[in-house]
N, C-alpha and C. Protein backbone atom coordinates (compact mmCIF):
# COMPACT_ATOMS: atom_id res chain seq x y z
N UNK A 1 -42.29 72.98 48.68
CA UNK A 1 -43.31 73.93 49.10
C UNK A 1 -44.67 73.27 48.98
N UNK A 2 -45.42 73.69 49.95
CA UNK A 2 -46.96 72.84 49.82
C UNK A 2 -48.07 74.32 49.83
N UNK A 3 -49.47 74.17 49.98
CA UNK A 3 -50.03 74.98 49.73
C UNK A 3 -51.13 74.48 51.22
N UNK A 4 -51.96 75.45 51.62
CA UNK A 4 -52.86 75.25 52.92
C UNK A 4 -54.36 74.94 52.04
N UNK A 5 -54.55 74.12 52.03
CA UNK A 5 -56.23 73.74 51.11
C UNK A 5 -57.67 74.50 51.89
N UNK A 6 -56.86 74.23 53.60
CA UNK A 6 -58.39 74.35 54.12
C UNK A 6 -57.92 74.99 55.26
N UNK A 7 -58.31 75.84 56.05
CA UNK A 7 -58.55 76.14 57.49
C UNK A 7 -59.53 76.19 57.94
N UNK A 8 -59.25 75.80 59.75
CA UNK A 8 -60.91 74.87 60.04
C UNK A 8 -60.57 75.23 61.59
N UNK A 9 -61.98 75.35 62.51
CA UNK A 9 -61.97 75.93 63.92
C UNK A 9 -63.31 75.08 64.44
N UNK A 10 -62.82 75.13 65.49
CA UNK A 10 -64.39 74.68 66.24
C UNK A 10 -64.37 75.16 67.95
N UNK A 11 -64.92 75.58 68.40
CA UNK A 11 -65.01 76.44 69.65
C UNK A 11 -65.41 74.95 70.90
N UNK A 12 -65.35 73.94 70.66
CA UNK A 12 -65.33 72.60 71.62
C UNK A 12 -64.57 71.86 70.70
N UNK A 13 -64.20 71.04 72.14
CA UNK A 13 -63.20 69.81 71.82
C UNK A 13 -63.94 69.02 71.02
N UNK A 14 -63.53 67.82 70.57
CA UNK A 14 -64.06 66.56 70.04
C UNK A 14 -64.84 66.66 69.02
N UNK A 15 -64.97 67.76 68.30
CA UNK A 15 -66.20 67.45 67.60
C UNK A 15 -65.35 68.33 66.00
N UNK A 16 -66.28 67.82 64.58
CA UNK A 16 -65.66 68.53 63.66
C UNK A 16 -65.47 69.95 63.97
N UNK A 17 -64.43 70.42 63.17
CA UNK A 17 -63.94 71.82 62.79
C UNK A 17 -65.22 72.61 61.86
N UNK A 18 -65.28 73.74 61.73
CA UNK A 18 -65.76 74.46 60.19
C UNK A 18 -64.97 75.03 59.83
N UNK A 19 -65.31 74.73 58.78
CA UNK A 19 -64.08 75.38 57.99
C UNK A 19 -64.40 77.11 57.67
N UNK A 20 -62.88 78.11 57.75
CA UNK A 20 -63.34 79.37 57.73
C UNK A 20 -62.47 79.74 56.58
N UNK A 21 -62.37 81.33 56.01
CA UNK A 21 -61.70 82.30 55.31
C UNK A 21 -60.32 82.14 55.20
N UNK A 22 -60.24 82.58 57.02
CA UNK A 22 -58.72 82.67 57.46
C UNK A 22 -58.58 82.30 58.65
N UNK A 23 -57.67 82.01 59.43
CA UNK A 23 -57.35 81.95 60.79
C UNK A 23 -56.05 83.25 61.48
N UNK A 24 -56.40 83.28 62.85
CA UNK A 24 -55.22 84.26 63.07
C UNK A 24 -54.39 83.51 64.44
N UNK A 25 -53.14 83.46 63.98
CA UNK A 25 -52.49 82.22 65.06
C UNK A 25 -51.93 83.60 66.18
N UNK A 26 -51.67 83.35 67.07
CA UNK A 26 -50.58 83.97 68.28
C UNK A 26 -49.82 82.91 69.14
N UNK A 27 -48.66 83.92 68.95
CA UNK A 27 -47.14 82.80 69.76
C UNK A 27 -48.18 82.32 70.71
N UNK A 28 -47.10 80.31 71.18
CA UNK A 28 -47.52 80.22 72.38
C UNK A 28 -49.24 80.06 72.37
N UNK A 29 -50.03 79.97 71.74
CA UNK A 29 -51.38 80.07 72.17
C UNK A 29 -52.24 79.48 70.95
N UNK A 30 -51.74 79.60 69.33
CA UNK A 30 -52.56 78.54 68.65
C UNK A 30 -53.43 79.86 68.05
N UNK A 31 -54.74 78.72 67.54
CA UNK A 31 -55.89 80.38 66.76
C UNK A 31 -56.83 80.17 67.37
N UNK A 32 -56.78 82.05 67.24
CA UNK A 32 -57.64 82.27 68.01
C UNK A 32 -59.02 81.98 67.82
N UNK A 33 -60.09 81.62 69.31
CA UNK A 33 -61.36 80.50 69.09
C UNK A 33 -61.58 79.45 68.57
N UNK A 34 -60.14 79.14 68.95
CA UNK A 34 -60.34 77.79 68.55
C UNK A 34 -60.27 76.69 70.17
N UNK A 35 -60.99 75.90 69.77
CA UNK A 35 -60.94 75.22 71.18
C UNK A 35 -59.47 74.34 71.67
N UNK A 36 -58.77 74.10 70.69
CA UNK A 36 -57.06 73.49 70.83
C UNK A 36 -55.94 74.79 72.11
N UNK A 37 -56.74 75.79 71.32
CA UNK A 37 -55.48 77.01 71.66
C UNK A 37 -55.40 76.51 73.13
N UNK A 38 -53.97 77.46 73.53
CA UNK A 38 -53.82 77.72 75.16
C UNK A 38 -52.35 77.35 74.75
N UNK A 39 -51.81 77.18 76.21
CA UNK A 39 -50.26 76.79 76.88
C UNK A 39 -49.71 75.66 76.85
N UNK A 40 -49.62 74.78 75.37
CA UNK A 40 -49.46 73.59 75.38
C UNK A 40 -49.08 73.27 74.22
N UNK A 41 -48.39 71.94 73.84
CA UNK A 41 -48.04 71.75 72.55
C UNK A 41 -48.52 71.00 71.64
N UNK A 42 -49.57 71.33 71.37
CA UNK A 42 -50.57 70.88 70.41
C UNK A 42 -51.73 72.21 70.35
N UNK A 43 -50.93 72.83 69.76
CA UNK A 43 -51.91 74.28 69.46
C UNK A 43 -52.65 74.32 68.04
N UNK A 44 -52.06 73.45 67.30
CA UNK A 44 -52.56 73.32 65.66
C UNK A 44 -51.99 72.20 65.19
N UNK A 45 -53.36 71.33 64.81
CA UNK A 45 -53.19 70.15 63.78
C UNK A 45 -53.44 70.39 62.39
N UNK A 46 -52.31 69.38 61.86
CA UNK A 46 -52.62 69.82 60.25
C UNK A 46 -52.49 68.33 60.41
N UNK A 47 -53.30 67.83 58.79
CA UNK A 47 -53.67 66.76 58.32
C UNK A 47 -53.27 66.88 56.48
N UNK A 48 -53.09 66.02 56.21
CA UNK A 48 -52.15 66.09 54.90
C UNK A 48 -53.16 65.81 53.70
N UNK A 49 -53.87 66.61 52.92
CA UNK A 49 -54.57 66.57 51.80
C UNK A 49 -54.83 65.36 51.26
N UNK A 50 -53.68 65.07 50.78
CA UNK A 50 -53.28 63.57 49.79
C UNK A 50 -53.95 62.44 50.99
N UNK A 51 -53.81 62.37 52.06
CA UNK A 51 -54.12 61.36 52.71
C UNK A 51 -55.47 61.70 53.09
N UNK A 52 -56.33 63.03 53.27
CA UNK A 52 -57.99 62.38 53.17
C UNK A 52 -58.17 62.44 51.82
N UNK A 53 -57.94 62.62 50.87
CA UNK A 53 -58.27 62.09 49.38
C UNK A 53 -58.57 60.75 49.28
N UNK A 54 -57.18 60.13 49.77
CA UNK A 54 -57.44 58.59 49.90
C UNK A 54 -58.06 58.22 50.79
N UNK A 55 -58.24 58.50 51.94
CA UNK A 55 -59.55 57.89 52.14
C UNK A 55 -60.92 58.30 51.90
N UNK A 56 -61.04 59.43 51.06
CA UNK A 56 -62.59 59.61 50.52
C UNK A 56 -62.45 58.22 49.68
N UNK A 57 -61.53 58.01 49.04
CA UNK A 57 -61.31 57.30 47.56
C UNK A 57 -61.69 55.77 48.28
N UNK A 58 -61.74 55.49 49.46
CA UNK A 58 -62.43 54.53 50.26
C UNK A 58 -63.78 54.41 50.35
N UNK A 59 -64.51 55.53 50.25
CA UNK A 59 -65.92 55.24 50.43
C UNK A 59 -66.11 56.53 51.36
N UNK A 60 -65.58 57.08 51.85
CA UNK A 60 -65.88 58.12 53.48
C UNK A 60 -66.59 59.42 52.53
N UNK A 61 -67.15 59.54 52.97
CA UNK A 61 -68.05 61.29 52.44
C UNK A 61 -67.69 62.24 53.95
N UNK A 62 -66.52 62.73 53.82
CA UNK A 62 -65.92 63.95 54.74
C UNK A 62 -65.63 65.05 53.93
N UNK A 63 -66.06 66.17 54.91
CA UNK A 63 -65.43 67.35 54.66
C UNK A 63 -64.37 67.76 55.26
N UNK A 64 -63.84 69.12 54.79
CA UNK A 64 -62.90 69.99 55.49
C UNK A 64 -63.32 70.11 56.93
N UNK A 65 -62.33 69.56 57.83
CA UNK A 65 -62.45 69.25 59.11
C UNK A 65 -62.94 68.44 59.73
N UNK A 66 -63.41 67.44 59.09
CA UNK A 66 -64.50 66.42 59.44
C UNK A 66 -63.30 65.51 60.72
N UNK A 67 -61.76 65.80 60.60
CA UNK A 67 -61.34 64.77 61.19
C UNK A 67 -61.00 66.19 62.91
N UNK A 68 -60.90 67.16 62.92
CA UNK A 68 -60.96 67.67 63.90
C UNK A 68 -59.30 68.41 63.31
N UNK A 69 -58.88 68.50 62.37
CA UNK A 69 -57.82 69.48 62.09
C UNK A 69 -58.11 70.77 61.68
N UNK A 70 -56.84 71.62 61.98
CA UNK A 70 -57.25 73.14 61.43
C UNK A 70 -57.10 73.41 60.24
N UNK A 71 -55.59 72.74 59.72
CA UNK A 71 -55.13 72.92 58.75
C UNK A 71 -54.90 71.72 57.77
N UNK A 72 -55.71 71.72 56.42
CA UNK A 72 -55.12 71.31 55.56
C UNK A 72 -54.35 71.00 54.69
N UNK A 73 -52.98 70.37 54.44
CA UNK A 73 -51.99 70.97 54.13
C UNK A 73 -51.28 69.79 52.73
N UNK A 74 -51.43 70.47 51.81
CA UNK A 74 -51.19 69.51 50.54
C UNK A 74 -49.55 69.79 50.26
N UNK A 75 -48.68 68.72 49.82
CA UNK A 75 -47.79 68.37 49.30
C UNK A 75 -46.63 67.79 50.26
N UNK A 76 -46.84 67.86 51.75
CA UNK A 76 -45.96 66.78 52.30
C UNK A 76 -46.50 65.33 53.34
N UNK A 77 -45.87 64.55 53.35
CA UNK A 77 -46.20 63.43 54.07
C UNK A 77 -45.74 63.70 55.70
N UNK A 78 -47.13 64.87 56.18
CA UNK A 78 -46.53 64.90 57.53
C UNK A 78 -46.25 64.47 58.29
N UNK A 79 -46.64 62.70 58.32
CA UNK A 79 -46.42 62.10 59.56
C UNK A 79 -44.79 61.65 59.77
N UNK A 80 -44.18 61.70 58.57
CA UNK A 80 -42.72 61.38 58.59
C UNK A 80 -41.77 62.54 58.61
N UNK A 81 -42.76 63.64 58.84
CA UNK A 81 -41.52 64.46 59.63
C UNK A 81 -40.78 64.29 60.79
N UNK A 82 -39.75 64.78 61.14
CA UNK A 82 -39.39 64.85 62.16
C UNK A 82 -39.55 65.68 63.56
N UNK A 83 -39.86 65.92 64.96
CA UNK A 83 -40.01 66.62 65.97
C UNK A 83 -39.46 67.78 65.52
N UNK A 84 -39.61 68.75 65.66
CA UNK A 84 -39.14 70.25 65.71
C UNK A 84 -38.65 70.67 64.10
N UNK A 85 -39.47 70.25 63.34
CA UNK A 85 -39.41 70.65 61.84
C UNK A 85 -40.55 72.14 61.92
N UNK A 86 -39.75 72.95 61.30
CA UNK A 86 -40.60 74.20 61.43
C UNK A 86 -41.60 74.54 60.08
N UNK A 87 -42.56 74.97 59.68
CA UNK A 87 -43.65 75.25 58.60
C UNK A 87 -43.47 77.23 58.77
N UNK A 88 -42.95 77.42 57.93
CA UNK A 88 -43.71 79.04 57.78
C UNK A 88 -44.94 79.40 56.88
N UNK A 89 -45.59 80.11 56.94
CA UNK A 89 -47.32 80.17 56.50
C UNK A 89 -47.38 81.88 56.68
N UNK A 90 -47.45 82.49 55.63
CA UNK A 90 -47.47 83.63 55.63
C UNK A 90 -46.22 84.30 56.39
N UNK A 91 -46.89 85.19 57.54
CA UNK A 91 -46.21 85.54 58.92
C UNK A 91 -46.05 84.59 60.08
N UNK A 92 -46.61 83.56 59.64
CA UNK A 92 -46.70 82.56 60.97
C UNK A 92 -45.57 81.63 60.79
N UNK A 93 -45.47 80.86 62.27
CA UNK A 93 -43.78 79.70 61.97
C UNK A 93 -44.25 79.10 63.16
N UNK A 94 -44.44 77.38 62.91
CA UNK A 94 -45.02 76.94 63.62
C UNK A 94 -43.43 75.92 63.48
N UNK A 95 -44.42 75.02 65.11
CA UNK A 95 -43.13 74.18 65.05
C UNK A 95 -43.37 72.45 65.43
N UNK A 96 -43.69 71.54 64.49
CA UNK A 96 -43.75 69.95 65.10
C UNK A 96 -43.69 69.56 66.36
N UNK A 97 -44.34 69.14 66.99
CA UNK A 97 -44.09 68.78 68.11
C UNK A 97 -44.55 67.43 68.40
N UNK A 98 -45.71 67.02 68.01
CA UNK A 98 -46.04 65.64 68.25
C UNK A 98 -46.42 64.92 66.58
N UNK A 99 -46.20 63.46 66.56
CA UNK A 99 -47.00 63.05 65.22
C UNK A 99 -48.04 62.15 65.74
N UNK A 100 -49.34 62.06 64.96
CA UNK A 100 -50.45 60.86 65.60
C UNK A 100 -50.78 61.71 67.39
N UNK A 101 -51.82 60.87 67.14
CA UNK A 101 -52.37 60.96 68.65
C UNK A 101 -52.77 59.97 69.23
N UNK A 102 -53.34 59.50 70.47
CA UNK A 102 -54.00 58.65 71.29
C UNK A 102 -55.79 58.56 70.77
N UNK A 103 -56.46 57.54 70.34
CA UNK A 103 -57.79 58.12 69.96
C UNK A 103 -58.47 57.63 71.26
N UNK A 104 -58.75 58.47 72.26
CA UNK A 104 -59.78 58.03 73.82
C UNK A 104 -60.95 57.26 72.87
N UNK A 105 -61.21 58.04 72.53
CA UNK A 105 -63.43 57.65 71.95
C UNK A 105 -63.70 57.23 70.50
N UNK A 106 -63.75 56.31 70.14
CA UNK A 106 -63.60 56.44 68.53
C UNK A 106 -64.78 57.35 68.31
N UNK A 107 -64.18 58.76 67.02
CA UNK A 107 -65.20 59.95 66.38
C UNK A 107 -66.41 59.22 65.56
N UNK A 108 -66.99 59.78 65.31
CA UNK A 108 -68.40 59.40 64.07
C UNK A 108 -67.85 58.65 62.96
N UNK A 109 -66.49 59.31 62.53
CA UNK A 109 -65.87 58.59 61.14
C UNK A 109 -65.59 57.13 61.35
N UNK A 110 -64.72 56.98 62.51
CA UNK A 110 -64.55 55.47 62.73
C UNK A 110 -65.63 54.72 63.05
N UNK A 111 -66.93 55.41 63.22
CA UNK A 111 -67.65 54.12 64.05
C UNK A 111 -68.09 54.33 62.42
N UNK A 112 -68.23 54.98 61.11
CA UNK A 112 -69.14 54.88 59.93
C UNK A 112 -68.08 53.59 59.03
N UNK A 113 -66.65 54.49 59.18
CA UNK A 113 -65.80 53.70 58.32
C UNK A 113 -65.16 52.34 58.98
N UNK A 114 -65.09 52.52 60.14
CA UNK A 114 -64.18 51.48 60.55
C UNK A 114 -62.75 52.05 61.46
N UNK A 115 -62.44 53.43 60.58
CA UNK A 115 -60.92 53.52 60.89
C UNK A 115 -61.08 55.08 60.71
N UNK A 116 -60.19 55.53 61.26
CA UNK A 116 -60.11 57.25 61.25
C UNK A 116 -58.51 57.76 60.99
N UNK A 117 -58.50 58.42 59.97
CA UNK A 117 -56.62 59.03 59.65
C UNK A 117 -55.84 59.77 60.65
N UNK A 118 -56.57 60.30 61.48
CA UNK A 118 -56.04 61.68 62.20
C UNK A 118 -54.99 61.14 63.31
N UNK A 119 -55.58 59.56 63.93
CA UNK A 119 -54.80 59.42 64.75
C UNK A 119 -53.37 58.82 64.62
N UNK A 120 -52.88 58.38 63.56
CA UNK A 120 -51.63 57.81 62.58
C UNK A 120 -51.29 58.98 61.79
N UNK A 121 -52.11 59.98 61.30
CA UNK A 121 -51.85 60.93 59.73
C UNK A 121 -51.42 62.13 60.51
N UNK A 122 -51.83 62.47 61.41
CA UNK A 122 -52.36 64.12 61.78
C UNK A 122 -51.03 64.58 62.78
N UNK A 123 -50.56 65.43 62.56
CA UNK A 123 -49.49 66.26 63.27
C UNK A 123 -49.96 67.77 64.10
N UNK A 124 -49.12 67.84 64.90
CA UNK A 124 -49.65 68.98 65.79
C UNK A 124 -48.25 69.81 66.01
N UNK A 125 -48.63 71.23 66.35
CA UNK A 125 -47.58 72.30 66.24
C UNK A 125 -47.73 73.27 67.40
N UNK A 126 -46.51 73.58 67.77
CA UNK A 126 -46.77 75.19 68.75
C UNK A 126 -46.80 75.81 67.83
N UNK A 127 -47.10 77.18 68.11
CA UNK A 127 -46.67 78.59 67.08
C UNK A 127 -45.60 79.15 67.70
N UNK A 128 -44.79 79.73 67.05
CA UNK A 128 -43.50 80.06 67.55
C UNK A 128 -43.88 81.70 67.10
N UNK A 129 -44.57 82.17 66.30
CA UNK A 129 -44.66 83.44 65.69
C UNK A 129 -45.72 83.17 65.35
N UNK A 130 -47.01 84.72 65.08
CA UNK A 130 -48.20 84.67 64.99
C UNK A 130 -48.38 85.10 63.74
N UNK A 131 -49.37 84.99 63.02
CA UNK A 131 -50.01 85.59 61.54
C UNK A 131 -51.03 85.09 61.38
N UNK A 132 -51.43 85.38 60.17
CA UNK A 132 -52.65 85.10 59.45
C UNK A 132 -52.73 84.18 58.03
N UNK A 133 -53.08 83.29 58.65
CA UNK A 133 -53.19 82.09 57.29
C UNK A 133 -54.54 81.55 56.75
N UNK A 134 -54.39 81.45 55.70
CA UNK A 134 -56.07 81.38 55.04
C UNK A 134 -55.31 80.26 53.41
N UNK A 135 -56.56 79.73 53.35
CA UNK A 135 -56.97 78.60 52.61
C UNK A 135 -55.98 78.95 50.96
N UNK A 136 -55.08 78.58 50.45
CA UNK A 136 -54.31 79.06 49.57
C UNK A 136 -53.08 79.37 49.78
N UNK A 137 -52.83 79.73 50.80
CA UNK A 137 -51.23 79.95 51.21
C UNK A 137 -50.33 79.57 50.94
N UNK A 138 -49.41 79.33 50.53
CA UNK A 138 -48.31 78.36 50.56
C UNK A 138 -47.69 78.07 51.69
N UNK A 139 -46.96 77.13 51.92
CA UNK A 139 -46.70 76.81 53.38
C UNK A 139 -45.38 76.21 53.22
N UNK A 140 -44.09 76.53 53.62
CA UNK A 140 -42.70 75.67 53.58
C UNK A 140 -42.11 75.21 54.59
N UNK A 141 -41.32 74.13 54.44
CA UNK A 141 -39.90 73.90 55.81
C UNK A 141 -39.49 74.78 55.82
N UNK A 142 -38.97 75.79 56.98
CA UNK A 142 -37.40 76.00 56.77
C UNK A 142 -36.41 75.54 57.94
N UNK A 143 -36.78 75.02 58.96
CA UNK A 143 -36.10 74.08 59.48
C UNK A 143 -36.20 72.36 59.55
């Protein structure tokens, strides 16, 4: 079982998240105002606690969302999950779909640090079922 550290939104692409209270996901569509949502499978990125720790522990002065994820998510090594591993989060049940991304533009972090986590670290999810998840949650596999 892991716990959600942070939830984070930003109403445009490319740019950091802020971090909020709570978020409210819907099937199929991601959370809402957030600029990710819509008809596609990458409705919500989570980024794995333990891994921006270590790289603050590099030198980086980031916050919650600084890498463009929603969700913070402490106690698993998401990038070695597998495709279609499911997370339940309250009422919500999301589902793996991609690991890493393509980075088009290197963000602010890479041009400060050198290197940015999100595009090796960071995982992305449909929602399969909608709820409300906020900063504390616990969050599990069950598929």
């Amino acid at each position: 079982m892991g716990t959600v550290k942070a939830v984070c939104t930003s109403t445009v692409k490319g740019i950091q998240k802020s971090e909020q209270a709570s978020v409210t996901l819907l099937p199929d569509h991601g959370i809402v105002g957030d600029a990710h949502a819509g008809p596609w499978h990458r409705q919500v990125s989570l980024l794995s606690f333990e891994q921006i720790e270590a790289f603050k522990d590099r030198g980086a002065e980031v916050g919650n969302g600084a890498f463009g994820e929603n969700l913070i998510v402490e106690g698993f090594d998401l990038k070695d999950l597998p495709l279609g591993t499911r997370f339940e989060c309250g009422d919500a049940l999301l589902e793996l779909t991609q690991v890493g991304k393509e980075c088009h533009a290197h963000c602010a972090i890479y041009h400060q640090m050198g290197d940015c986590i999100m595009p090796r670290e960071g995982v992305f999810c449909k929602v399969l079922r909608g709820g409300t998840v906020s900063a504390g949650d616990s969050i599990q596999i069950v598929a």
